[in-house]
Protein backbone atom coordinates (compact mmCIF):
# COMPACT_ATOMS: atom_id res chain seq x y z
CA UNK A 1 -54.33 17.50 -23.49
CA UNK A 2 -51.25 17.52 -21.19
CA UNK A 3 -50.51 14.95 -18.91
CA UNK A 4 -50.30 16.61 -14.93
CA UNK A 5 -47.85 14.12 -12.96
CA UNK A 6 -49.33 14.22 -8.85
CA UNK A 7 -46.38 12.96 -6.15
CA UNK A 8 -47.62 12.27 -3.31
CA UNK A 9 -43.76 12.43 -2.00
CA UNK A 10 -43.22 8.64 -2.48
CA UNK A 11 -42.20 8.73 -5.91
CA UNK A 12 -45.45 7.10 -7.40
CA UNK A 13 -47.09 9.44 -10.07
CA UNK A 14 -50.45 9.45 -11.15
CA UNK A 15 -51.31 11.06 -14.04
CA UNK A 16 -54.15 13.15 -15.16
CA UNK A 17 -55.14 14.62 -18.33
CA UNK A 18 -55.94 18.55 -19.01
CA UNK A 19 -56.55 20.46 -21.96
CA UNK A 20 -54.46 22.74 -23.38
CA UNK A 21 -56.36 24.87 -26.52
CA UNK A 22 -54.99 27.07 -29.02
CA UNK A 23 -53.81 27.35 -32.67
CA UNK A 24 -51.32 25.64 -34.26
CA UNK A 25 -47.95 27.75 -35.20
CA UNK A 26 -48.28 26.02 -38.62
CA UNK A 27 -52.07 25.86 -38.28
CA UNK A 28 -52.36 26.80 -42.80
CA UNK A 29 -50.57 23.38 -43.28
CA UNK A 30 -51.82 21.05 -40.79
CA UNK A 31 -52.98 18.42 -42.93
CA UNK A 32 -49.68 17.22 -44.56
CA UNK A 33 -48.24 14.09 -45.02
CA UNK A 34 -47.66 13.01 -41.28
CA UNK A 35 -51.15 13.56 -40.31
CA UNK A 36 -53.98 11.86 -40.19
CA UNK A 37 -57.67 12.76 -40.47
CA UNK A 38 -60.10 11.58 -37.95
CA UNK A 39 -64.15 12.16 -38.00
CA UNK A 40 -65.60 12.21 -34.84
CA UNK A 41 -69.02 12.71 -34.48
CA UNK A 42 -69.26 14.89 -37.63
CA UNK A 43 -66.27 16.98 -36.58
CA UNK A 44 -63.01 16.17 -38.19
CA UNK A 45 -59.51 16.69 -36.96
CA UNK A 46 -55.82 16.19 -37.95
CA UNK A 47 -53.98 14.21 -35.88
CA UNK A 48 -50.00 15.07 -35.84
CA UNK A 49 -47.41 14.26 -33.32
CA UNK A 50 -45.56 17.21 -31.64
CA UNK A 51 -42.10 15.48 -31.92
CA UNK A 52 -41.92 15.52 -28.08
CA UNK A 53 -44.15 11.95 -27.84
CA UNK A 54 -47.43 13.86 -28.20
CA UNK A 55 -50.11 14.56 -30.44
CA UNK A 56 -51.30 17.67 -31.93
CA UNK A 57 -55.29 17.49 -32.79
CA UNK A 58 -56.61 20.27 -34.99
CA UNK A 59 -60.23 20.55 -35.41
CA UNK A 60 -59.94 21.10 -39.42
CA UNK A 61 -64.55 21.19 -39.56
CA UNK A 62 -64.47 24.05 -36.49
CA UNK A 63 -65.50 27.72 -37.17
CA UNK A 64 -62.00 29.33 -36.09
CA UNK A 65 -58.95 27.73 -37.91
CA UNK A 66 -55.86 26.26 -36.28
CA UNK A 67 -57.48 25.68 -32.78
CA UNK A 68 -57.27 22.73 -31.32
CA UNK A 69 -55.42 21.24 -28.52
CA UNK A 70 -52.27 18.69 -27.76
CA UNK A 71 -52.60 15.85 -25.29
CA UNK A 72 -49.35 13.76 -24.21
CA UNK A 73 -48.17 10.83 -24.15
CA UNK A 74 -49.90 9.41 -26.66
CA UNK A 75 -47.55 6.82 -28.54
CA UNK A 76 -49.49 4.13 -27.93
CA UNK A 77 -52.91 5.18 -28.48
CA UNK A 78 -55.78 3.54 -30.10
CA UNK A 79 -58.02 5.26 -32.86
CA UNK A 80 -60.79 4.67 -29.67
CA UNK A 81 -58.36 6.30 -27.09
CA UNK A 82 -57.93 9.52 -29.99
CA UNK A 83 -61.28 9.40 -30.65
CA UNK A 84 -62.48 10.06 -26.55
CA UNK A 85 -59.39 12.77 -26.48
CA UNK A 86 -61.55 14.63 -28.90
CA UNK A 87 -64.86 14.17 -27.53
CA UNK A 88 -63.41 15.25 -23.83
CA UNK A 89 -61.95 18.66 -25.89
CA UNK A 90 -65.45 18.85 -28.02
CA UNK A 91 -67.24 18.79 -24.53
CA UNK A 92 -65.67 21.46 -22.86
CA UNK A 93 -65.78 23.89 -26.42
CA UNK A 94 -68.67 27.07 -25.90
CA UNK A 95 -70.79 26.00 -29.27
CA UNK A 96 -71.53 29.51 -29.40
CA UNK A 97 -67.89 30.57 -30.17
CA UNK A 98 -66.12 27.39 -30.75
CA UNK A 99 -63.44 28.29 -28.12
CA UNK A 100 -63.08 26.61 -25.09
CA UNK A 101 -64.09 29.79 -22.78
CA UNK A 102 -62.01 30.92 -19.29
CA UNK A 103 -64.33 29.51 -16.43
């Protein structure tokens, strides 16, 4: 997920939080040594950060390899706060294909 920055022309931003699926460029070594593996609900992901104060999540137990989505910022982010990232990108995923579909 991406953070979306709204200005309602007085400088204050709020921000919201949208999805952004696809595969990882380097999606045949995702788990390496900067990841880490999170179970959620029975699915499992590796958790990454994209070097730009975000996180990649790769769903490692889903039925197309490499897809996942990125969410920032997340540098201060609970295991909890990852954890409802995932279920928010689980919940929006067509179980039929495992891709989130084009409305």
């Amino acid at each position: 997920m991406r953070a979306i920055y709204a200005d309602d022309g007085d400088g204050d931003r709020e921000a919201q939080r949208v999805a952004e699926p696809g595969l990882h460029p380097e999606a045949d070594s995702v788990a390496d040594a900067a990841s880490l593996t999170l179970d959620v609900d029975g699915e499992v992901f590796a958790l990454r950060p994209d070097g730009r104060g975000g996180t990649d999540y790769t769903w490692l137990s889903g039925p197309n390899p490499g897809y996942g989505f990125g969410m920032s910022p997340t540098a201060d982010l609970s295991l909890d706060e990852h954890r409802e990232n995932i279920r928010a990108f689980l919940a929006m995923v067509d179980r039929t294909t495992g891709f989130i579909e084009d409305d």
